[in-house]
Protein backbone atom coordinates (compact mmCIF):
# COMPACT_ATOMS: atom_id res chain seq x y z
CA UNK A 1 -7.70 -6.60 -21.07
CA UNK A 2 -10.25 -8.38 -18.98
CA UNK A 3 -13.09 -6.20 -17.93
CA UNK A 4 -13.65 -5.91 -14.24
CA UNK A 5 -15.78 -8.43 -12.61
CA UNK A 6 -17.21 -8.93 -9.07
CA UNK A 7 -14.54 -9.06 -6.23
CA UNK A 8 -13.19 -12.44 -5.66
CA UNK A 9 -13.62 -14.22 -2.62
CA UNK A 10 -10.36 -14.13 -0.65
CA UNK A 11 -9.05 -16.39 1.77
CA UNK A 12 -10.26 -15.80 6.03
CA UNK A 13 -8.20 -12.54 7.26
CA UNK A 14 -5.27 -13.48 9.30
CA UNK A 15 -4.17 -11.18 12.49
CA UNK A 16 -1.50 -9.38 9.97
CA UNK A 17 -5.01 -8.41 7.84
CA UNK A 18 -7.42 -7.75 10.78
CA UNK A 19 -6.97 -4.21 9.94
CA UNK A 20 -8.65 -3.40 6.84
CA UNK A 21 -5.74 -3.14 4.39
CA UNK A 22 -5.08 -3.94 0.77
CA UNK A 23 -1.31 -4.03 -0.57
CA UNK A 24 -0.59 -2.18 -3.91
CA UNK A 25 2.38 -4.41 -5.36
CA UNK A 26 5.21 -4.76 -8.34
CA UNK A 27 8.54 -3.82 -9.35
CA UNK A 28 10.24 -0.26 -8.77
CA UNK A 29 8.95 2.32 -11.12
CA UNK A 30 5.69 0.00 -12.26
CA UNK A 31 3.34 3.08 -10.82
CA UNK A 32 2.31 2.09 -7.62
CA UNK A 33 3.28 5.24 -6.01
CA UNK A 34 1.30 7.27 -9.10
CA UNK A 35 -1.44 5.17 -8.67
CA UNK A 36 -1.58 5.62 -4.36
CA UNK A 37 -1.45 9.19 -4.98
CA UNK A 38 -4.59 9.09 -6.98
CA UNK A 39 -6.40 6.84 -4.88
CA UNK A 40 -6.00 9.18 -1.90
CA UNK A 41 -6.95 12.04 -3.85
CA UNK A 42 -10.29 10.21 -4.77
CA UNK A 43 -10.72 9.08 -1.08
CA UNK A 44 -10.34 12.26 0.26
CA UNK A 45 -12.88 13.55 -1.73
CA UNK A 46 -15.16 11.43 -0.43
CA UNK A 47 -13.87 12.40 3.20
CA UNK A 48 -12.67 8.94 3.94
CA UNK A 49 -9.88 8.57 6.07
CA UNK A 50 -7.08 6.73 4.67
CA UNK A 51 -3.51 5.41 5.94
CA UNK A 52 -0.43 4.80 3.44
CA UNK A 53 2.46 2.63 4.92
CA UNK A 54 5.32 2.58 2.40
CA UNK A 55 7.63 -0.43 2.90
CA UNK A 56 11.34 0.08 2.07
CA UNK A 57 14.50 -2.38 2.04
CA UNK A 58 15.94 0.77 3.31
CA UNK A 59 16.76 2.93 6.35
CA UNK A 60 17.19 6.07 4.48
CA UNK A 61 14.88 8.97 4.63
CA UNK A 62 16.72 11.48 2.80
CA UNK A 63 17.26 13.24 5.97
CA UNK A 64 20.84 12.68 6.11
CA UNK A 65 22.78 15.11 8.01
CA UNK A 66 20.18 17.05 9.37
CA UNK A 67 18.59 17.31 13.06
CA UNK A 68 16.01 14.13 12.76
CA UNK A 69 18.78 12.03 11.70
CA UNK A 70 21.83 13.01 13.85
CA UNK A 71 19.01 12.83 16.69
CA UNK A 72 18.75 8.87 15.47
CA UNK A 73 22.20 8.35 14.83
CA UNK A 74 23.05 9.43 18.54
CA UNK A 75 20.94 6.86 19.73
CA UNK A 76 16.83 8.82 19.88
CA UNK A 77 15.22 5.51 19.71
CA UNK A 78 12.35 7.69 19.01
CA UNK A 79 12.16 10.83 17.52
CA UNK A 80 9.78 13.09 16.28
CA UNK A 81 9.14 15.81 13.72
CA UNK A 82 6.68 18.85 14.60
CA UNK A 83 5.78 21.47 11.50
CA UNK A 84 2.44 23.42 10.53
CA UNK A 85 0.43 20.71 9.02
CA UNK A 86 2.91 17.88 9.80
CA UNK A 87 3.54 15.46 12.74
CA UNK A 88 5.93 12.55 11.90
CA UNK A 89 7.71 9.57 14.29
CA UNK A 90 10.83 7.68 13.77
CA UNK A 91 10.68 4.47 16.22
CA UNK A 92 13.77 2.88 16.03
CA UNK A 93 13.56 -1.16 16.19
CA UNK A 94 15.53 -4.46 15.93
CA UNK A 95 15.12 -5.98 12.40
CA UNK A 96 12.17 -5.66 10.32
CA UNK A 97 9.21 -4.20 12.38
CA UNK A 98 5.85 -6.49 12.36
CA UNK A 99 3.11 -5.06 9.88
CA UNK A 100 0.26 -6.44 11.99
CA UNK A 101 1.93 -4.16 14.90
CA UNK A 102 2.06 -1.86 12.33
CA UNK A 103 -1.17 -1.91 10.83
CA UNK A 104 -2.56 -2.46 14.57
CA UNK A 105 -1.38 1.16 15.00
CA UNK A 106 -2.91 2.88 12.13
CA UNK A 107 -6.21 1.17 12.19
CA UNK A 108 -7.63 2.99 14.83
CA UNK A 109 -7.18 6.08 13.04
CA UNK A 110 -8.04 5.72 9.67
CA UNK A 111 -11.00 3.77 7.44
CA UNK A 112 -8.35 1.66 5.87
CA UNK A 113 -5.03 1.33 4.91
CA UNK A 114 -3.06 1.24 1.43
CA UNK A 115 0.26 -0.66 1.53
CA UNK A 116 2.80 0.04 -0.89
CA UNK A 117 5.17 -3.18 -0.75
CA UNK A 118 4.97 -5.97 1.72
CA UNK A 119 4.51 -8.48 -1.72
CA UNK A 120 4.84 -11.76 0.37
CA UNK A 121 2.72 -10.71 3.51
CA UNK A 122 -0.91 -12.38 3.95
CA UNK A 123 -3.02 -9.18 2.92
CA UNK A 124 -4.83 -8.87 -0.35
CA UNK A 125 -2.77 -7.65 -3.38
CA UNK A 126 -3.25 -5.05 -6.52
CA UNK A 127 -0.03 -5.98 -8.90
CA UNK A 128 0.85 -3.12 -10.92
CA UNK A 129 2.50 -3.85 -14.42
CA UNK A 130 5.05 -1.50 -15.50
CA UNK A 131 5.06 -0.56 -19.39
CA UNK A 132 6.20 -3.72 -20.18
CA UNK A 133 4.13 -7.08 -19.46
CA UNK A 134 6.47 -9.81 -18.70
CA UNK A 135 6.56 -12.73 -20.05
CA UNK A 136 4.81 -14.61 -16.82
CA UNK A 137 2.85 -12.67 -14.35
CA UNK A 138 4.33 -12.74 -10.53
CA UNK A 139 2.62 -15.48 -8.23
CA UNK A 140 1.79 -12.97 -5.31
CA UNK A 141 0.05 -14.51 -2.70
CA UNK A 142 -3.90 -13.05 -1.91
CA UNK A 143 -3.52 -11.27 -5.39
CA UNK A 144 -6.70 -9.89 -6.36
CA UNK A 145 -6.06 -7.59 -9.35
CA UNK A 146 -3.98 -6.20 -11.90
CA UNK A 147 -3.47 -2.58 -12.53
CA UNK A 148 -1.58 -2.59 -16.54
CA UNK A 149 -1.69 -0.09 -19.09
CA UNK A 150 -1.13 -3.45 -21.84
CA UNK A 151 -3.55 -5.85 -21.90
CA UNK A 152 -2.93 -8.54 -19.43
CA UNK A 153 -3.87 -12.34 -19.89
CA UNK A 154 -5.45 -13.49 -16.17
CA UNK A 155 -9.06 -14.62 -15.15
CA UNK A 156 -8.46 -11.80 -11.74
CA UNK A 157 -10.08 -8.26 -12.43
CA UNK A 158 -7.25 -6.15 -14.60
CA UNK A 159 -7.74 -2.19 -14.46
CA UNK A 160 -5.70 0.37 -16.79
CA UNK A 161 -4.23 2.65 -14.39
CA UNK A 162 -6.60 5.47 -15.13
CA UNK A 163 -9.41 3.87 -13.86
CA UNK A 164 -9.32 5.13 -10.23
CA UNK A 165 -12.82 5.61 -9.27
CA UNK A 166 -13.18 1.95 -10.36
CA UNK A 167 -9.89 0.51 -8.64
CA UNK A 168 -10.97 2.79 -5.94
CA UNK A 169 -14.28 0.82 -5.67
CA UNK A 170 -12.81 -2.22 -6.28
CA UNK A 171 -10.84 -1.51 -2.93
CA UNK A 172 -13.74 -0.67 -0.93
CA UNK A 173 -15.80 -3.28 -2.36
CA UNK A 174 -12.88 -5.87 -0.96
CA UNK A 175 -12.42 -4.16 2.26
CA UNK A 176 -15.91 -4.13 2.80
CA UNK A 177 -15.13 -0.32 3.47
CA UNK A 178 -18.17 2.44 2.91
């Protein structure tokens, strides 16, 4: 495993990365979603504000049959979920919504943004490695790192995935976040 270095230099931001977001990418059950979760948790103790958009091939949100979804299936192009603690909004919209739109919308809210997914979009890129390396490592475009438990043969930054304050860093340091 190659130790960390100093961030690379990455290409001009493009309008889809004008908000300051960083995409945490690989194949289904590499970690990303482990990993996220302890990113936040470290961010949070540091009081920063941070955003999670979670891309899905799917329209499922394992509300079938209950009140949010028979509201969308009736045609709520928008609907909304009010708990204690929770405020949530379904937008319904043709095809595959814009992430700059997207990302245009959390931004104001939040220090940054982690996106889980979105491998092929313009922003900067953390690949996660499953358990097993394969054999060639994915071309993702903007990739910056590697998050692998095995060691990893690449001249980018690779982090095991229990570094978090350093990935964490890492992050901020490309963001240009505090």
């Amino acid at each position: 495993m190659s130790a960390p270095g100093p961030p690379p230099a990455t290409p001009p931001a493009s309008p889809a990365s004008a908000a300051k977001a960083i995409a945490i990418v690989g194949p289904s059950n590499s970690g990303k979603t482990e990993l996220i979760c302890g990113l936040l948790k470290w961010f949070a103790a540091r009081k920063l504000k941070v955003a999670v958009l979670k891309h899905s091939h799917k329209q499922h949100l394992g509300d079938e049959g209950k009140d949010t979804w028979r509201y969308r299936q009736a045609g709520g192009g928008l609907v909304a979920l009010a708990a204690p603690g929770l405020f949530q909004i379904n937008r319904a919209c043709p095809g595959e919504p814009e992430l700059a739109a997207i990302l245009g919308e959390l931004a104001p809210e939040v220090d940054f943004i982690l996106v889980e997914g979105y491998k092929t979009s313009d922003l900067p890129k953390i690949g996660v490695i499953g358990p097993v390396v394969p054999l060639a490592l994915p071309d993702y475009p903007r990739q910056v790192a590697w998050v692998s438990s095995e060691p990893v043969i690449t001249d980018l930054p690779v982090f095991h995935p229990d570094q978090v304050a350093e990935i964490a860093g890492f992050i901020q340091a490309q963001l240009g976040c505090p």
